[in-house]
Protein backbone atom coordinates (compact mmCIF):
# COMPACT_ATOMS: atom_id res chain seq x y z
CA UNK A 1 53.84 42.16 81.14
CA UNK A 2 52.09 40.27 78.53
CA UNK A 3 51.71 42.58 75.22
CA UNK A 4 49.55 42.53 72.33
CA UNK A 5 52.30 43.77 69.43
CA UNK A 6 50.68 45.92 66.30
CA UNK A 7 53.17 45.84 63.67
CA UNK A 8 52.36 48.53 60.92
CA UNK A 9 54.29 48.03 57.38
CA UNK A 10 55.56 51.07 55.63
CA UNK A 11 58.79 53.35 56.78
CA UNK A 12 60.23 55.95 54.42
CA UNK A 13 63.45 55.82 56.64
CA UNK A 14 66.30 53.87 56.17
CA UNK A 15 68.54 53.52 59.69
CA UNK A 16 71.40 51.59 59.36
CA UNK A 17 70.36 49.40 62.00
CA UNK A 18 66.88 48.43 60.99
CA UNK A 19 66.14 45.32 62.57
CA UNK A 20 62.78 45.37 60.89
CA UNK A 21 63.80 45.74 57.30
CA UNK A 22 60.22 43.00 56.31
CA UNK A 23 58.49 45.99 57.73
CA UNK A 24 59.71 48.48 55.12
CA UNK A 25 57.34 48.25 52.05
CA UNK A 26 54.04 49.46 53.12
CA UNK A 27 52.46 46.05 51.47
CA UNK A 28 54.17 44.19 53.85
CA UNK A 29 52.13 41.91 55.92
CA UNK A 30 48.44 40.77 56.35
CA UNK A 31 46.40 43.70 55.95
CA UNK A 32 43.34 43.92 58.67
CA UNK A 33 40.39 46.76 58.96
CA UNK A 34 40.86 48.76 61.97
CA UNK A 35 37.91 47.14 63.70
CA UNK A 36 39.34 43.78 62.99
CA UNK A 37 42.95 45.12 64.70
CA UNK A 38 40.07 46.45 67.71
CA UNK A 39 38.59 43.17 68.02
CA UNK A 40 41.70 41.38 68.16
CA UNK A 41 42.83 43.28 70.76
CA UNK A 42 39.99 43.28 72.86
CA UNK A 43 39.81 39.21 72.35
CA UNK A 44 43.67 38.93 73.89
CA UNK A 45 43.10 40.76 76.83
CA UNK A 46 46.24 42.07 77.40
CA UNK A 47 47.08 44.62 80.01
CA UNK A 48 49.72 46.02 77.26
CA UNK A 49 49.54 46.85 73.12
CA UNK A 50 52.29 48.25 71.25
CA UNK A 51 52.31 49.98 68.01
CA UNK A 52 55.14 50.09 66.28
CA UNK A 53 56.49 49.47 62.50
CA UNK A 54 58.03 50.23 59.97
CA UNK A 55 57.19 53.48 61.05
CA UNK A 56 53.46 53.64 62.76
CA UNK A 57 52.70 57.52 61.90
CA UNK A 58 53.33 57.06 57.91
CA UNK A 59 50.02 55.73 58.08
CA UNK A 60 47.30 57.50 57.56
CA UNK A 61 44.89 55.73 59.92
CA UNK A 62 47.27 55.15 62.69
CA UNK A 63 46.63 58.22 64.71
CA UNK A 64 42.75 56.73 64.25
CA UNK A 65 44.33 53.64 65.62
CA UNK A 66 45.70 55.03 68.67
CA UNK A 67 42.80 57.00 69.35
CA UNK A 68 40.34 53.96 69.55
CA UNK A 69 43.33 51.72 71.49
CA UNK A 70 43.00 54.89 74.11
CA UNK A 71 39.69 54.19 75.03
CA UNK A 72 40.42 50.71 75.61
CA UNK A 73 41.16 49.20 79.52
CA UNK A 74 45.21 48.92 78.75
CA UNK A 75 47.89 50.50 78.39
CA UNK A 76 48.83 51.90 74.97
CA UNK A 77 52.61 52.64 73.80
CA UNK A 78 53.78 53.92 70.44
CA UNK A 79 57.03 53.31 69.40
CA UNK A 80 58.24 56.11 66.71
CA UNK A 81 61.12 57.51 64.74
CA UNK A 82 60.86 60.57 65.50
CA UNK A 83 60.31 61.58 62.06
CA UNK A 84 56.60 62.51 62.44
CA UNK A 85 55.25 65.08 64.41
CA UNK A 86 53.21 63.18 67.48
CA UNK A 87 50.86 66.19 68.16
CA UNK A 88 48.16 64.20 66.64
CA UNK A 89 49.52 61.37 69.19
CA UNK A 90 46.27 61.19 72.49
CA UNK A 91 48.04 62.16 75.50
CA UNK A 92 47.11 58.98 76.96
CA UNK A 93 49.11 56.89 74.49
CA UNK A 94 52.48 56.43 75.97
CA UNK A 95 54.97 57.44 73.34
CA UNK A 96 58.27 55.99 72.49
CA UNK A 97 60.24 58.96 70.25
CA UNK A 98 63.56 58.17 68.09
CA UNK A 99 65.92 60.76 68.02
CA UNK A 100 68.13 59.66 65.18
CA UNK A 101 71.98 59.70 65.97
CA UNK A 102 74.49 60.37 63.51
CA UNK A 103 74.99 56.50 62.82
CA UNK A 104 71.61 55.90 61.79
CA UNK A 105 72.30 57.83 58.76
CA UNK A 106 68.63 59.49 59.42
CA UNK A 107 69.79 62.35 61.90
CA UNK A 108 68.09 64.82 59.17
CA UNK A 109 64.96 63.50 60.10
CA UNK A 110 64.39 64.47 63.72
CA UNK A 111 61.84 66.50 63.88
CA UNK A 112 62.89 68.66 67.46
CA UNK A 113 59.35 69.88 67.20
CA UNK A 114 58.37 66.98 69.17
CA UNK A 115 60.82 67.75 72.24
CA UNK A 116 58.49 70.14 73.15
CA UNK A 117 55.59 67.84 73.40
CA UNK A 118 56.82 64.89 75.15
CA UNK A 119 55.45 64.17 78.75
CA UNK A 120 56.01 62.68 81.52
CA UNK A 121 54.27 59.46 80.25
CA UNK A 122 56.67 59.35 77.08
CA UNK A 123 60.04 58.09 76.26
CA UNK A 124 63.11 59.61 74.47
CA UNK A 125 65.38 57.19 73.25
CA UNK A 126 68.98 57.16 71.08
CA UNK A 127 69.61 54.36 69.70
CA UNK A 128 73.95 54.26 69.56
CA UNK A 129 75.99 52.41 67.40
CA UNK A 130 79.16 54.24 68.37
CA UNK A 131 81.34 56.12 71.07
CA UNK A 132 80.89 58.77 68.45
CA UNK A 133 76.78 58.69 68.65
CA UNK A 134 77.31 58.28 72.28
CA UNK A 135 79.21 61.65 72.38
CA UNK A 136 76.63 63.34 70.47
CA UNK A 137 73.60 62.23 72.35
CA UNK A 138 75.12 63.55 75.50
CA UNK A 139 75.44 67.01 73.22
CA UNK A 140 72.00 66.64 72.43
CA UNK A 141 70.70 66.52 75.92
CA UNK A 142 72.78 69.07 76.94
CA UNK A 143 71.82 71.19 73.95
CA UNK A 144 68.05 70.68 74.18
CA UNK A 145 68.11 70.61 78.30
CA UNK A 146 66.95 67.45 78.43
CA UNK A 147 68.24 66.56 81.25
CA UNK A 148 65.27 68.57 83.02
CA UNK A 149 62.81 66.58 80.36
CA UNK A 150 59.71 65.48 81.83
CA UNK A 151 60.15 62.51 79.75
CA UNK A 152 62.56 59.62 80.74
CA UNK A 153 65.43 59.65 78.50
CA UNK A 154 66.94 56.07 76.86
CA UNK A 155 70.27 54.83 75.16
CA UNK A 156 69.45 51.94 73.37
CA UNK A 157 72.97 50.05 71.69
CA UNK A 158 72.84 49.07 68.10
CA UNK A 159 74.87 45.62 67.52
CA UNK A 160 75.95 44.66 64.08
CA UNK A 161 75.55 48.16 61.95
């Protein structure tokens, strides 16, 4: 599906397996007002827009963002860390939540707040860079039930960390 990709800079984390480390400093980039990033979209058309980073919810506006992409005729995914609390996150944004594994050297940053919130519409994903992370993302879901989640659960592999 063709997709309109919002990249925003800034992420205070530091996985192992970044594979976005240009998106790190917050002054990354080409800065644009959030009617300009509106207009843009709306000029491309696309059935699909994806906000990721960095990490999207370190920015102040970006909730702001996703609210105004919401009321647009596409569908609207946010890709996340995990870090952030996604409460502020519209229901009708399609969220893509991080829980960090052991080998991201970021598992102190889950914020298992957000378990609780995720929906049916939403994504839970591990990103593994070992058998090791592998074994403790099966502990996870079998800690945190997730196996009953509403949300669809993903293993992502991490090559070269």
């Amino acid at each position: 599906m063709p997709c309109t990709f919002i990249r925003l800079a800034g992420c205070p984390l530091r996985c192992v397996y970044c594979d976005t480390t240009q998106a790190i400093p917050t002054d990354s980039g080409e800065w644009m007002a959030m009617d300009a990033i509106i207009a843009e979209v709306k000029q491309r058309g696309r059935p699909l827009v994806l906000v990721t980073g960095g990490e999207p919810l370190a920015q102040k506006q970006c909730v702001d963002l996703l609210k105004r992409l919401g009321q647009l005729d596409c569908i609207v995914q946010l890709e996340t860390s995990g870090a952030y609390l996604i409460d502020q996150v519209p229901d009708v944004i399609h969220r893509i939540v991080d829980i960090k594994t052991p080998g991201s050297l970021e598992v102190q940053r889950n914020r298992l707040e957000n378990l609780a919130l995720l929906t049916a519409n939403d994504e839970l994903k591990f990103v593994i860079t070992s058998r090791s992370d592998y074994e403790w993302a099966r502990q996870f879901i079998d800690q945190y039930k997730l196996e009953n989640s509403k949300a669809t659960l993903l293993m992502s592999p991490a090559f070269g960390s």
